[in-house]
PDB file of N, CA and C in Angstrom:
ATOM      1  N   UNK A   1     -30.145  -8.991 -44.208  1.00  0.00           N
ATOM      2  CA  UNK A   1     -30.584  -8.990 -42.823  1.00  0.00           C
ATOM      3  C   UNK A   1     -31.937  -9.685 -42.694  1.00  0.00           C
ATOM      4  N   UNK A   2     -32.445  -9.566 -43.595  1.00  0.00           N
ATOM      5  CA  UNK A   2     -34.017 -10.181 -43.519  1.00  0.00           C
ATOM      6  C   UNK A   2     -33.850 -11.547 -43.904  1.00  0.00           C
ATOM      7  N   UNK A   3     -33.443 -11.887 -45.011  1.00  0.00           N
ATOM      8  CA  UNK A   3     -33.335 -13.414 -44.832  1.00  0.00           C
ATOM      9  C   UNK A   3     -32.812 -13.779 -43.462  1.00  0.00           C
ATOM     10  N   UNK A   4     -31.279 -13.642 -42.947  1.00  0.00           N
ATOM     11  CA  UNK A   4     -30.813 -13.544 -42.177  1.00  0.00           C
ATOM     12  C   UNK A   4     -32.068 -13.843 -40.954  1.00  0.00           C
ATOM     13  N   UNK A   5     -32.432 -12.775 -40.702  1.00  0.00           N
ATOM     14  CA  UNK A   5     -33.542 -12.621 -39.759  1.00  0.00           C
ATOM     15  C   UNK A   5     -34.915 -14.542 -40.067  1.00  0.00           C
ATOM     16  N   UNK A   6     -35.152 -14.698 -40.964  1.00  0.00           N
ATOM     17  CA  UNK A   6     -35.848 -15.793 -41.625  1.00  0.00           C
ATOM     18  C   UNK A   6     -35.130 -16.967 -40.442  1.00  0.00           C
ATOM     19  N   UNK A   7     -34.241 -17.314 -41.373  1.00  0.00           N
ATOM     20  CA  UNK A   7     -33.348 -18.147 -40.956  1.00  0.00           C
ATOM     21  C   UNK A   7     -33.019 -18.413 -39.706  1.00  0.00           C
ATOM     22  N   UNK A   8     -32.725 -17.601 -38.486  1.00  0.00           N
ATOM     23  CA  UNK A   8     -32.893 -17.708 -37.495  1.00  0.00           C
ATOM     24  C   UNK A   8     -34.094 -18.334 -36.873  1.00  0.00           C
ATOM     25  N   UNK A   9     -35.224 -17.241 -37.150  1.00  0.00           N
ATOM     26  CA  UNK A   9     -36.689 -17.507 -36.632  1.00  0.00           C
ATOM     27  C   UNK A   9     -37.103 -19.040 -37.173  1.00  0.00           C
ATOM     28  N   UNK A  10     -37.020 -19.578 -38.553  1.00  0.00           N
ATOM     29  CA  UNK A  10     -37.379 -20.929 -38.849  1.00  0.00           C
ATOM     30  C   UNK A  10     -36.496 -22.188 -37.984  1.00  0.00           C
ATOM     31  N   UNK A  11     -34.980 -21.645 -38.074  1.00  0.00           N
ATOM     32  CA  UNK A  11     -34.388 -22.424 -36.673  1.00  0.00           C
ATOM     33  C   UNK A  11     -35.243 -22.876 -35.281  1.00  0.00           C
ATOM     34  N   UNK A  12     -35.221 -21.553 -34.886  1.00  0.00           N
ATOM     35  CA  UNK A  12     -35.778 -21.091 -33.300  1.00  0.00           C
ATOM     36  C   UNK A  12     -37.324 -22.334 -33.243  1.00  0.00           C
ATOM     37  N   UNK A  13     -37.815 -21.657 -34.366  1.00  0.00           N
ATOM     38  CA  UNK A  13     -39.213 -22.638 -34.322  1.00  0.00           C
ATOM     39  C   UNK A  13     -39.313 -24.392 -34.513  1.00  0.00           C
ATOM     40  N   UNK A  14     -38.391 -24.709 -34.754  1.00  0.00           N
ATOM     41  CA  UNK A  14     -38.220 -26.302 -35.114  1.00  0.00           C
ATOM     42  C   UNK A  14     -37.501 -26.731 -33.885  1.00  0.00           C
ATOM     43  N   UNK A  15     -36.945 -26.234 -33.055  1.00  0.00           N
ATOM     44  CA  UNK A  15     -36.367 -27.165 -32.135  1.00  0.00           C
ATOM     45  C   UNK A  15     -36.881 -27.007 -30.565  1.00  0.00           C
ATOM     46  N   UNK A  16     -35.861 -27.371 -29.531  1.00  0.00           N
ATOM     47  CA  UNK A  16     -35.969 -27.653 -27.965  1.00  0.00           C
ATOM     48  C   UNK A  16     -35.406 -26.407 -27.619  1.00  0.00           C
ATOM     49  N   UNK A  17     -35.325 -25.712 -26.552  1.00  0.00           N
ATOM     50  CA  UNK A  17     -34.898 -24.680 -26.004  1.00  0.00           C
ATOM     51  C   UNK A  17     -33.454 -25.101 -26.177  1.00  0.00           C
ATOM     52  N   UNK A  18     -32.954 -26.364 -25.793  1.00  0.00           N
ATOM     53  CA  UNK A  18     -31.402 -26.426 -26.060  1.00  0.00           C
ATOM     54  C   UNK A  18     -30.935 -26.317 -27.461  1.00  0.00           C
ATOM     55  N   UNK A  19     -31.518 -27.025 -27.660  1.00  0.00           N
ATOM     56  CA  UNK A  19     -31.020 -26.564 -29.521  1.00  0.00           C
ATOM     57  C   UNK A  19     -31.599 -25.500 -30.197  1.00  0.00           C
ATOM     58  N   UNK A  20     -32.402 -24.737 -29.995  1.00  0.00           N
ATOM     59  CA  UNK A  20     -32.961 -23.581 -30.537  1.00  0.00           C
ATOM     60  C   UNK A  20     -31.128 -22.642 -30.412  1.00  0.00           C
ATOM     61  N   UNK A  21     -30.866 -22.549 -28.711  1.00  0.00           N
ATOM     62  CA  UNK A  21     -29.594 -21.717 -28.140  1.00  0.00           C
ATOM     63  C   UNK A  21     -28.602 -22.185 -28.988  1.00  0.00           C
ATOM     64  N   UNK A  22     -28.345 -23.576 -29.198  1.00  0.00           N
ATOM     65  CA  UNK A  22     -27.731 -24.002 -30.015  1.00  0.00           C
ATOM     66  C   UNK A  22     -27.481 -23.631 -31.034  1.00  0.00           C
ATOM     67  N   UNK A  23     -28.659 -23.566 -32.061  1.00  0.00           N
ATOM     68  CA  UNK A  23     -28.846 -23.246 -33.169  1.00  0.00           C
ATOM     69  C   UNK A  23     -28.485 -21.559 -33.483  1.00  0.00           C
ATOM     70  N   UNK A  24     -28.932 -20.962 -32.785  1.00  0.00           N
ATOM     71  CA  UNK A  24     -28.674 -19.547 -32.765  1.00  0.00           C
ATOM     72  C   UNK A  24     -27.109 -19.163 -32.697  1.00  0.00           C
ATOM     73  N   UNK A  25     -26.522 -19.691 -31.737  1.00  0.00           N
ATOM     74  CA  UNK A  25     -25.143 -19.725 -31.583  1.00  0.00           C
ATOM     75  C   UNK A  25     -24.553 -19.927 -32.957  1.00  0.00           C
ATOM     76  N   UNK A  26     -24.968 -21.305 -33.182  1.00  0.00           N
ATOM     77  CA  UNK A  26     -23.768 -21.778 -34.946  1.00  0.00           C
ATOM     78  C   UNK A  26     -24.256 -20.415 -35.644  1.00  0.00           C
ATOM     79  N   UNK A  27     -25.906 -19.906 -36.065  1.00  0.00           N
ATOM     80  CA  UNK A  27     -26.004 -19.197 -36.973  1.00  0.00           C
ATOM     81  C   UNK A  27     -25.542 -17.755 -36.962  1.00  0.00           C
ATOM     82  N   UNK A  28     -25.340 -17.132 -35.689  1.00  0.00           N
ATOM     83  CA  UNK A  28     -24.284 -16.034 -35.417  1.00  0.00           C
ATOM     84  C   UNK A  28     -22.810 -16.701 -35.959  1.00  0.00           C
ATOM     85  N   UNK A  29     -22.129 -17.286 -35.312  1.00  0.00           N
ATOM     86  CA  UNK A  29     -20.755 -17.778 -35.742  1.00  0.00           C
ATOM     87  C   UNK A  29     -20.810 -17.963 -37.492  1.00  0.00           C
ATOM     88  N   UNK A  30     -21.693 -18.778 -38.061  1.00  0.00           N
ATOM     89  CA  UNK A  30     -21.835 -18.929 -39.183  1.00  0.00           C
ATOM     90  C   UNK A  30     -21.592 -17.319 -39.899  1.00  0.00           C
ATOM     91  N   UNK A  31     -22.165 -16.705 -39.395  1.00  0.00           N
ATOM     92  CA  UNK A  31     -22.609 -15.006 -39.877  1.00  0.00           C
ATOM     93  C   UNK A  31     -21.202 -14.138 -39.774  1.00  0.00           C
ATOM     94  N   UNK A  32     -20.669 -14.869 -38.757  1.00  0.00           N
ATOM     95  CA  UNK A  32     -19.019 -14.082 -38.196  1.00  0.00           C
ATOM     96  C   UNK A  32     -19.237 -13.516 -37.099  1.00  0.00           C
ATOM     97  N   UNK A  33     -20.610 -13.382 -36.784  1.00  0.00           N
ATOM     98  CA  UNK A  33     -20.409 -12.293 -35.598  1.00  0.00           C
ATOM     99  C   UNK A  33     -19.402 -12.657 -33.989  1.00  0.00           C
ATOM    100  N   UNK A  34     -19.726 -11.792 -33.661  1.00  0.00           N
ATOM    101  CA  UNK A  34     -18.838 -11.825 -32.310  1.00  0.00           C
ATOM    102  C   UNK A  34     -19.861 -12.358 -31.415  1.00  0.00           C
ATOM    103  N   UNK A  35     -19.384 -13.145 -30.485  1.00  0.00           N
ATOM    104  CA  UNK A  35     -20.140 -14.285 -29.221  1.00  0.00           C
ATOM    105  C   UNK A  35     -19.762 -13.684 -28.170  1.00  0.00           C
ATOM    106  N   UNK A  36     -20.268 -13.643 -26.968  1.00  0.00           N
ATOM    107  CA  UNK A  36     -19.955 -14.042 -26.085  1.00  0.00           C
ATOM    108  C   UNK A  36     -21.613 -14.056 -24.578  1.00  0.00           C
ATOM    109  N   UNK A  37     -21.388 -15.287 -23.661  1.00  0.00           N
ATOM    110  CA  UNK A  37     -21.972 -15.483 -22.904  1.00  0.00           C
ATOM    111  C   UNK A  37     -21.617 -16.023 -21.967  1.00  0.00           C
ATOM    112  N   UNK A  38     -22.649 -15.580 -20.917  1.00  0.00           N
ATOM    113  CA  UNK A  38     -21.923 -16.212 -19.701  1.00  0.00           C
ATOM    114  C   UNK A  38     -23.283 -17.537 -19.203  1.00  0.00           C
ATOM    115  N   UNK A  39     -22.816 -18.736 -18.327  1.00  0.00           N
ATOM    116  CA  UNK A  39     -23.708 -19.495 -17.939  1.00  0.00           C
ATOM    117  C   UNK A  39     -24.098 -19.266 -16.497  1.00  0.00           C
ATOM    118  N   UNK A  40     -25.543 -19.927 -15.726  1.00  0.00           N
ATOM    119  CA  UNK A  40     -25.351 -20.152 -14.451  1.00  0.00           C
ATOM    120  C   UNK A  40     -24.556 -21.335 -13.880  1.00  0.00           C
ATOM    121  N   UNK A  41     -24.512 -21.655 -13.098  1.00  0.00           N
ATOM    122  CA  UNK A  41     -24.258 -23.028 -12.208  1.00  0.00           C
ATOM    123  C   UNK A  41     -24.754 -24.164 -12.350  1.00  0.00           C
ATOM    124  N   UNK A  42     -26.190 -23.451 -12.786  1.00  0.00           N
ATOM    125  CA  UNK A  42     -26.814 -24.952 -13.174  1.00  0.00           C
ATOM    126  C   UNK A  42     -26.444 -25.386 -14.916  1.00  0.00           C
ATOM    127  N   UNK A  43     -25.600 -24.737 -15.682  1.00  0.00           N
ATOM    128  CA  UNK A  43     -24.958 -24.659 -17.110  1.00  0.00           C
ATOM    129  C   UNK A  43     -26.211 -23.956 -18.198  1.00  0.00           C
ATOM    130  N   UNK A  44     -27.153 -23.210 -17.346  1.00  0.00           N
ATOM    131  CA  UNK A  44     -28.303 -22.208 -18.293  1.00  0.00           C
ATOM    132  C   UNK A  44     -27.610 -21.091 -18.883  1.00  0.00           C
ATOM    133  N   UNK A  45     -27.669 -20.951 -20.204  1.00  0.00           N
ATOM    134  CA  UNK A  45     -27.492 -19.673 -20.601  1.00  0.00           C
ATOM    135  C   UNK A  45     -28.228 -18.390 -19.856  1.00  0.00           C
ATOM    136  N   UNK A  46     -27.388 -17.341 -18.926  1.00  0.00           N
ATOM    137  CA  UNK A  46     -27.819 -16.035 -18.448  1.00  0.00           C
ATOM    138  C   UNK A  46     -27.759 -14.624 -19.651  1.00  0.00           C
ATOM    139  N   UNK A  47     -26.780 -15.148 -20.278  1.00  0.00           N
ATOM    140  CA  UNK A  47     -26.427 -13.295 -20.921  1.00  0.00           C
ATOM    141  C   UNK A  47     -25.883 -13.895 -22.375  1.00  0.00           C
ATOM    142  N   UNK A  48     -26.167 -12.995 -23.253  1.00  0.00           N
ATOM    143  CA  UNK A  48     -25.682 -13.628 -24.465  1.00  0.00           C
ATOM    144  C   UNK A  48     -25.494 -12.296 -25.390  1.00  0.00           C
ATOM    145  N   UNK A  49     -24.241 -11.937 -25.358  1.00  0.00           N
ATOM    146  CA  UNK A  49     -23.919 -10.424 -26.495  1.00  0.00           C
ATOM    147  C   UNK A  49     -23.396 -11.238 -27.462  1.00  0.00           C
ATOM    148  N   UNK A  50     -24.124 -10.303 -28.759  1.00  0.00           N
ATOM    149  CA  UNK A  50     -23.616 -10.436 -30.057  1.00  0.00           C
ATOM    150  C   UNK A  50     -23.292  -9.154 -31.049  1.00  0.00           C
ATOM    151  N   UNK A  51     -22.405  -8.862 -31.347  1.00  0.00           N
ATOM    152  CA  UNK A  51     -21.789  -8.234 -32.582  1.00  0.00           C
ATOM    153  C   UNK A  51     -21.088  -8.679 -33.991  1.00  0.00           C
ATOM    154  N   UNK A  52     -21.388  -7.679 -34.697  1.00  0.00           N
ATOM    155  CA  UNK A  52     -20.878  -7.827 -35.710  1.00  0.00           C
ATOM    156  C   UNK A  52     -19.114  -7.296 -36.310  1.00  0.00           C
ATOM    157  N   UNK A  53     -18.424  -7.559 -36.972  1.00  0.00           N
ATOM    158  CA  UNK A  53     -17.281  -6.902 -36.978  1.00  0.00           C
ATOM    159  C   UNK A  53     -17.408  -5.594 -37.719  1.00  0.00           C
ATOM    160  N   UNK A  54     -18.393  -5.898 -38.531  1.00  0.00           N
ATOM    161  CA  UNK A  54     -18.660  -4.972 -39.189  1.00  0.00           C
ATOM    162  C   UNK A  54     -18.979  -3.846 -38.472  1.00  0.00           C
ATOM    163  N   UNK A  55     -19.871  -4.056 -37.695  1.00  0.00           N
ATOM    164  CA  UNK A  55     -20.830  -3.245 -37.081  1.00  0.00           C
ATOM    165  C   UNK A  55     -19.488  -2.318 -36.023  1.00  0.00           C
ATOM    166  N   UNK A  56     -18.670  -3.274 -35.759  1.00  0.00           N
ATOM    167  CA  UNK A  56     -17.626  -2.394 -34.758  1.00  0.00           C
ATOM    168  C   UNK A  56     -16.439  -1.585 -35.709  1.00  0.00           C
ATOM    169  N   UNK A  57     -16.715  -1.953 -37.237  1.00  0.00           N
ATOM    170  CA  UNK A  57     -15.930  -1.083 -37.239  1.00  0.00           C
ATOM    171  C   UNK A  57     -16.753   0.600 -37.884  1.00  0.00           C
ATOM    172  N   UNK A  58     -17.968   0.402 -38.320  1.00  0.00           N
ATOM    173  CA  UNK A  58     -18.257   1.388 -38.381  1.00  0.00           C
ATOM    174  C   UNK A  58     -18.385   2.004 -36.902  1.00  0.00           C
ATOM    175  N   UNK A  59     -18.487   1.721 -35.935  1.00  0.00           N
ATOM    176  CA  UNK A  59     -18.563   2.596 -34.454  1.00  0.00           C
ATOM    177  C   UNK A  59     -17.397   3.364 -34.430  1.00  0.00           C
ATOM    178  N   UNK A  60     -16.209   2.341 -34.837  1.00  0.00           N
ATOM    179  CA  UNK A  60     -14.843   2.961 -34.924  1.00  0.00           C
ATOM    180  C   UNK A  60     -14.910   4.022 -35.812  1.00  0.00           C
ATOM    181  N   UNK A  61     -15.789   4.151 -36.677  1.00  0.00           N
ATOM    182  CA  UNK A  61     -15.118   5.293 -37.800  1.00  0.00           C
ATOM    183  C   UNK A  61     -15.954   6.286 -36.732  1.00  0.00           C
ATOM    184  N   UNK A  62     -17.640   5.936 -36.624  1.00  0.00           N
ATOM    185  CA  UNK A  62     -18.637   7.165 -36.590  1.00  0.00           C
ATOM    186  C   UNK A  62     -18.860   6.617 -34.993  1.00  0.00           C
ATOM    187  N   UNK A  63     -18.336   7.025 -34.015  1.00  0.00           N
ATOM    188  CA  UNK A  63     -19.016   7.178 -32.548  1.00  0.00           C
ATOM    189  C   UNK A  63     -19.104   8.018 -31.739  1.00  0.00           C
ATOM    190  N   UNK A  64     -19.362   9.235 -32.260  1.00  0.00           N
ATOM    191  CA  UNK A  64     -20.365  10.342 -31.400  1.00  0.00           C
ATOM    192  C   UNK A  64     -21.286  10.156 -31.169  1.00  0.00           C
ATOM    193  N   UNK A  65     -22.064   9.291 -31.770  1.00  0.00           N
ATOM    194  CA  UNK A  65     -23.825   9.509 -31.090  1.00  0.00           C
ATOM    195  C   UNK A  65     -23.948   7.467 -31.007  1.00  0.00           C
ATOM    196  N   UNK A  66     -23.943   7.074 -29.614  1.00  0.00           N
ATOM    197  CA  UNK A  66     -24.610   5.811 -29.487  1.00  0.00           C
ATOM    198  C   UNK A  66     -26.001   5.880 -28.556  1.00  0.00           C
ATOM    199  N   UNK A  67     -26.594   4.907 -28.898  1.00  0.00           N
ATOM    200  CA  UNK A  67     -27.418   4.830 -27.831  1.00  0.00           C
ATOM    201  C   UNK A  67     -27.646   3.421 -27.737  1.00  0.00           C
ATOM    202  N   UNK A  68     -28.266   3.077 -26.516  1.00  0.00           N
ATOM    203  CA  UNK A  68     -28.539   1.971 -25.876  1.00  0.00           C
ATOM    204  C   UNK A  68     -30.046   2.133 -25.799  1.00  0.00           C
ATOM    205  N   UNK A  69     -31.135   0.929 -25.639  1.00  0.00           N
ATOM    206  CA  UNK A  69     -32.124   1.207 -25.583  1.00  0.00           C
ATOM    207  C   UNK A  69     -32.479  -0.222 -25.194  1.00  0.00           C
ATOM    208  N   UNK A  70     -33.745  -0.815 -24.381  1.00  0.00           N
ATOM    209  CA  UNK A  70     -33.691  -2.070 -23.594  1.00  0.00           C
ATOM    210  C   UNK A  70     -35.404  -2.350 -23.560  1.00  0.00           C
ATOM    211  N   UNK A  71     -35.843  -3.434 -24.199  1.00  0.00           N
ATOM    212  CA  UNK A  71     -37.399  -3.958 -23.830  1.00  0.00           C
ATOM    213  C   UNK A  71     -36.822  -5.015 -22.960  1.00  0.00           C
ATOM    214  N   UNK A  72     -38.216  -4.565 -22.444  1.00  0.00           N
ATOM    215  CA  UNK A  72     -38.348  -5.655 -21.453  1.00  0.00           C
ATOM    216  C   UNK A  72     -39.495  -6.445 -21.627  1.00  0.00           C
ATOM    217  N   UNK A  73     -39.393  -7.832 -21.100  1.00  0.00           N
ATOM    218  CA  UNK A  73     -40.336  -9.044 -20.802  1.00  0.00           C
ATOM    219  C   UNK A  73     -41.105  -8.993 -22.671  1.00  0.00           C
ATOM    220  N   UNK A  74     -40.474  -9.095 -23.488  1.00  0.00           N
ATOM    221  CA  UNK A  74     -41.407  -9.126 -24.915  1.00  0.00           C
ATOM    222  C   UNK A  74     -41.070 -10.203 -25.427  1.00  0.00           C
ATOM    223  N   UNK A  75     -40.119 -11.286 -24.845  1.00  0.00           N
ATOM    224  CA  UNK A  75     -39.720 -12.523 -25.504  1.00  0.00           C
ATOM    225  C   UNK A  75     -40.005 -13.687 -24.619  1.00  0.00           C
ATOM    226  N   UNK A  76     -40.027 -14.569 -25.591  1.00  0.00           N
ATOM    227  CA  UNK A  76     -40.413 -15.915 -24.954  1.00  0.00           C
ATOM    228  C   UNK A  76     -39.958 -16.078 -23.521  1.00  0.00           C
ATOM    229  N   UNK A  77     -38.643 -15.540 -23.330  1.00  0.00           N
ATOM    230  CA  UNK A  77     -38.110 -16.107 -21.625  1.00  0.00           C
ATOM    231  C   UNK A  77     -38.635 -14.949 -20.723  1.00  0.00           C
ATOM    232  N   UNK A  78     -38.646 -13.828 -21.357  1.00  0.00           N
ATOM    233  CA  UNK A  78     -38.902 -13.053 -20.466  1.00  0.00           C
ATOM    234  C   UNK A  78     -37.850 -12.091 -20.195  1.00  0.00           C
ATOM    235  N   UNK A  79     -36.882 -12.098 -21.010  1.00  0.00           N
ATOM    236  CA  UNK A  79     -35.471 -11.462 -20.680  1.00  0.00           C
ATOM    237  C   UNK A  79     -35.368  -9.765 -21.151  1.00  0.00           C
ATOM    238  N   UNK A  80     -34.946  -8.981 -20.555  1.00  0.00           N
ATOM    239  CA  UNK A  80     -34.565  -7.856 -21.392  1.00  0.00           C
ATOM    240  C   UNK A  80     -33.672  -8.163 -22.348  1.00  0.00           C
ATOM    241  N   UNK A  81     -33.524  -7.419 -23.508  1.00  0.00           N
ATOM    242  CA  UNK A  81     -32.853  -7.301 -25.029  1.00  0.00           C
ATOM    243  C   UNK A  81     -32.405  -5.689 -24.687  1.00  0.00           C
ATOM    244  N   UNK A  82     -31.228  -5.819 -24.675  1.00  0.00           N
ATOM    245  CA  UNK A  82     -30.549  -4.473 -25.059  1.00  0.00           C
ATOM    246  C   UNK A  82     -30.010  -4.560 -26.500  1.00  0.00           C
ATOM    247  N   UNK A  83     -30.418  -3.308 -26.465  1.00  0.00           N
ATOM    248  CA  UNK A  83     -29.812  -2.795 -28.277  1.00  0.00           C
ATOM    249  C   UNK A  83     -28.873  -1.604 -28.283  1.00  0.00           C
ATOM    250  N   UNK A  84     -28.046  -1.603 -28.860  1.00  0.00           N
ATOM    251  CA  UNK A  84     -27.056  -0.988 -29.037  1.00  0.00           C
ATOM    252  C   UNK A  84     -27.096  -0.293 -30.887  1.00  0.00           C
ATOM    253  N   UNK A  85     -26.986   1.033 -30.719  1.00  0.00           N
ATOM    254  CA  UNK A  85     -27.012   1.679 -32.193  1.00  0.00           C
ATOM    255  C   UNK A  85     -26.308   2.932 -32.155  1.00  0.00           C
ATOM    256  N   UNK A  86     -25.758   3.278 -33.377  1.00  0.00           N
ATOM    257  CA  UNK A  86     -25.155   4.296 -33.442  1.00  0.00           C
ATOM    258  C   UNK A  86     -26.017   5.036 -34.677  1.00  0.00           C
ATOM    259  N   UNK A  87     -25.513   6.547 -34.358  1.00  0.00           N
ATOM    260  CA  UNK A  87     -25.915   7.679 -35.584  1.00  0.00           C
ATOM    261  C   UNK A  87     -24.661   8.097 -36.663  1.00  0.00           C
ATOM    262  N   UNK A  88     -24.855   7.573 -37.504  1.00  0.00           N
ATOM    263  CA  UNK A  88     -24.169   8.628 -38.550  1.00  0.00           C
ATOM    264  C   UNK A  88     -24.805   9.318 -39.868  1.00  0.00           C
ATOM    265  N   UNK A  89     -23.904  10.072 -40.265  1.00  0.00           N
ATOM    266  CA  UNK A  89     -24.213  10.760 -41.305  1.00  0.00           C
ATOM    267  C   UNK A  89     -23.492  11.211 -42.594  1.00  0.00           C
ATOM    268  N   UNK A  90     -22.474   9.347 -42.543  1.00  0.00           N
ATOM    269  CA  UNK A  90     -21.668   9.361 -43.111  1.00  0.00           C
ATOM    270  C   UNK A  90     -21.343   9.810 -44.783  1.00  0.00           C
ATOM    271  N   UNK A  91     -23.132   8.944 -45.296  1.00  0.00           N
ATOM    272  CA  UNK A  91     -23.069   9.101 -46.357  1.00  0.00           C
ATOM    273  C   UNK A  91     -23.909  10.187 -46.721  1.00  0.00           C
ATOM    274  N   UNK A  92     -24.696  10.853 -45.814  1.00  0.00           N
ATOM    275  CA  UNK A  92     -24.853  12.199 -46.697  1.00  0.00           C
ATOM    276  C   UNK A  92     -25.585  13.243 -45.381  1.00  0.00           C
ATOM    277  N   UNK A  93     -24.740  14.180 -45.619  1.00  0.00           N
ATOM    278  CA  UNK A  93     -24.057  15.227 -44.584  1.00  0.00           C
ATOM    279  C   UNK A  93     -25.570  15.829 -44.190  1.00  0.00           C
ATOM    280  N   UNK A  94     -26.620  15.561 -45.037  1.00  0.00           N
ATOM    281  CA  UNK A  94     -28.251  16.176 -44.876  1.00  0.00           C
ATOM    282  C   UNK A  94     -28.779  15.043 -43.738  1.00  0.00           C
ATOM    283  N   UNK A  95     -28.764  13.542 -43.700  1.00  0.00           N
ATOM    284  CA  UNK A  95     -29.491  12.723 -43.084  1.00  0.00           C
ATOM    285  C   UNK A  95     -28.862  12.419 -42.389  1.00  0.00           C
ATOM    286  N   UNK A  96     -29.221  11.698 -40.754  1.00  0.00           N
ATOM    287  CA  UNK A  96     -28.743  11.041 -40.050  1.00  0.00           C
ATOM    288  C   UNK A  96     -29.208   9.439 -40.393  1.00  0.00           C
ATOM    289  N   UNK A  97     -28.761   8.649 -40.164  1.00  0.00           N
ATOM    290  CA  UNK A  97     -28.887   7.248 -40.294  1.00  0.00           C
ATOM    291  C   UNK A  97     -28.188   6.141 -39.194  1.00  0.00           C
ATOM    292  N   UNK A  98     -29.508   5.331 -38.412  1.00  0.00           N
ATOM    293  CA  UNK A  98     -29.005   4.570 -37.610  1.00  0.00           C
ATOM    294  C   UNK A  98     -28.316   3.414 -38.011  1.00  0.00           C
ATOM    295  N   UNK A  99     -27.341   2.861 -37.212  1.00  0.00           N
ATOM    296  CA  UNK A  99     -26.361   1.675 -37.559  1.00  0.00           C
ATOM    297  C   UNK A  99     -26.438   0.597 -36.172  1.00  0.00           C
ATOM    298  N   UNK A 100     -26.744  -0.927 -36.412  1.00  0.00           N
ATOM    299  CA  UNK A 100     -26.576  -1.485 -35.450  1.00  0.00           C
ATOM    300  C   UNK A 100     -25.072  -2.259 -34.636  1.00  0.00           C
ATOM    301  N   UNK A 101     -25.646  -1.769 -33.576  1.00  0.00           N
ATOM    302  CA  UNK A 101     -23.733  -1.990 -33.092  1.00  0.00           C
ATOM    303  C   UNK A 101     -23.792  -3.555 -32.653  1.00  0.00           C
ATOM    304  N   UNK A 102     -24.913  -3.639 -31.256  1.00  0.00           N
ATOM    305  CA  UNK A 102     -24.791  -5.030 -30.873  1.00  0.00           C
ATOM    306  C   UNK A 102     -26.347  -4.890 -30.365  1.00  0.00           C
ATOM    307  N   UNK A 103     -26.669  -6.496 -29.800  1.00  0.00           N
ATOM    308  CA  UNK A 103     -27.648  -6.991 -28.879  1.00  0.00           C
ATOM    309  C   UNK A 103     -26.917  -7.796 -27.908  1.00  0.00           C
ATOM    310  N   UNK A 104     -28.083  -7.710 -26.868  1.00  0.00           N
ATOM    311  CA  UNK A 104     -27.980  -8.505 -25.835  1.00  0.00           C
ATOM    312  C   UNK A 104     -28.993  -8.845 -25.100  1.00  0.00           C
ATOM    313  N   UNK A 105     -29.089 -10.295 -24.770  1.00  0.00           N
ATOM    314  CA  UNK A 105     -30.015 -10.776 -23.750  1.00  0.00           C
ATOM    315  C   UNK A 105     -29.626 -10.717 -22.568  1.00  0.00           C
ATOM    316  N   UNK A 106     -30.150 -10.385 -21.783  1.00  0.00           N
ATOM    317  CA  UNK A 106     -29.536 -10.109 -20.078  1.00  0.00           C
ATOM    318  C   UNK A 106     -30.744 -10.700 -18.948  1.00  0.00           C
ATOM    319  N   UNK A 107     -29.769 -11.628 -18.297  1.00  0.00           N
ATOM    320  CA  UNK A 107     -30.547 -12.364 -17.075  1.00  0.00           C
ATOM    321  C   UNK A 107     -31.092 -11.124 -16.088  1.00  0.00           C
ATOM    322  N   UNK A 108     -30.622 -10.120 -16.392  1.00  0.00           N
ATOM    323  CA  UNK A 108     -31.504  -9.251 -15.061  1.00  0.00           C
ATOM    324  C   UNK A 108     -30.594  -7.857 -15.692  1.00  0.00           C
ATOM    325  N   UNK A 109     -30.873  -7.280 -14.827  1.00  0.00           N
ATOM    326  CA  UNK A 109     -30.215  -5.453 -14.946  1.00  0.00           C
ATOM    327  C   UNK A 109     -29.546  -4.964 -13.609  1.00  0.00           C
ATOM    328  N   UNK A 110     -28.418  -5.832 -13.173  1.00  0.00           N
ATOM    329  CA  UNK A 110     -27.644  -4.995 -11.914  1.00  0.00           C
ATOM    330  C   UNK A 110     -26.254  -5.056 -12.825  1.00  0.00           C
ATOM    331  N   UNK A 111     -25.662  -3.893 -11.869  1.00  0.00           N
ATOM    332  CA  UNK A 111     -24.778  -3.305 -12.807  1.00  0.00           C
ATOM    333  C   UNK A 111     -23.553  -4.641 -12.714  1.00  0.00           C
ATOM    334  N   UNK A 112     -23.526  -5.834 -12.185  1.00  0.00           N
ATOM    335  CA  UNK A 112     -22.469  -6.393 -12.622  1.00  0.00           C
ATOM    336  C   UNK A 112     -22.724  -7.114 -14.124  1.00  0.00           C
ATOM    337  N   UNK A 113     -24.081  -7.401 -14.245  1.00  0.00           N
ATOM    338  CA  UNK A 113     -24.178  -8.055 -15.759  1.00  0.00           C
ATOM    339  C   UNK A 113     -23.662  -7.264 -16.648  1.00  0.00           C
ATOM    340  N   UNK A 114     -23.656  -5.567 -16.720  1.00  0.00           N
ATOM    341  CA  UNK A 114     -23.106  -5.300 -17.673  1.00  0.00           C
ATOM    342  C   UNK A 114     -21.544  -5.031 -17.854  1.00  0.00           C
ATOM    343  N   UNK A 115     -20.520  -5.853 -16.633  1.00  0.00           N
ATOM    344  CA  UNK A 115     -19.177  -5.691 -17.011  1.00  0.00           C
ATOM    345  C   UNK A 115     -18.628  -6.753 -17.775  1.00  0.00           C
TER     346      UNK A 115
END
């Protein structure tokens, strides 16, 4: 995850806002994760969820406890980041341990962005 994490950020920093999005895109796909976004009119990226398969199938095993949790304005555009995590305690019945499900960048917060 930390390289991972590297790799992205050295992307992000070498290019144009179009190819940065760009770049981010191949390196999720590259990774396997799951895509999806929607554009405006003018063809700007608004919303951009990403998951892992992985990540969905542990939800599938362990999803009693998710939570959602959302900063706002802490990134370059200005966008909220929702995070998505789950609790389990799969591997040992004493600890709880968080698991990441998904992210998302979101053009705003009315309830149609999140259908």
């Amino acid at each position: 995850v930390i390289n991972e994490r590297g790799q992205i950020r050295n992307a992000l920093n070498k290019s144009s806002n179009y190819d940065t999005t760009v770049r981010l895109l191949q390196i999720l796909e590259e990774h396997q994760y799951i895509v999806c976004h929607t554009l405006s009119k003018d063809d700007h990226m608004q919303n951009l969820f990403f998951t892992h398969i992985e990540a969905m199938r542990q939800m599938i095993i362990c999803s009693e406890v998710l939570i959602l949790d959302a900063t706002y304005k802490t990134n370059l555009y200005k966008l909220p980041l929702i995070n998505a995590v789950g609790v389990s305690n799969i591997d040992n019945a004493k600890v709880l341990n968080t698991y990441q499900i998904a992210m998302a960048w979101v053009a705003n917060e009315q309830e149609y962005t999140y259908e």
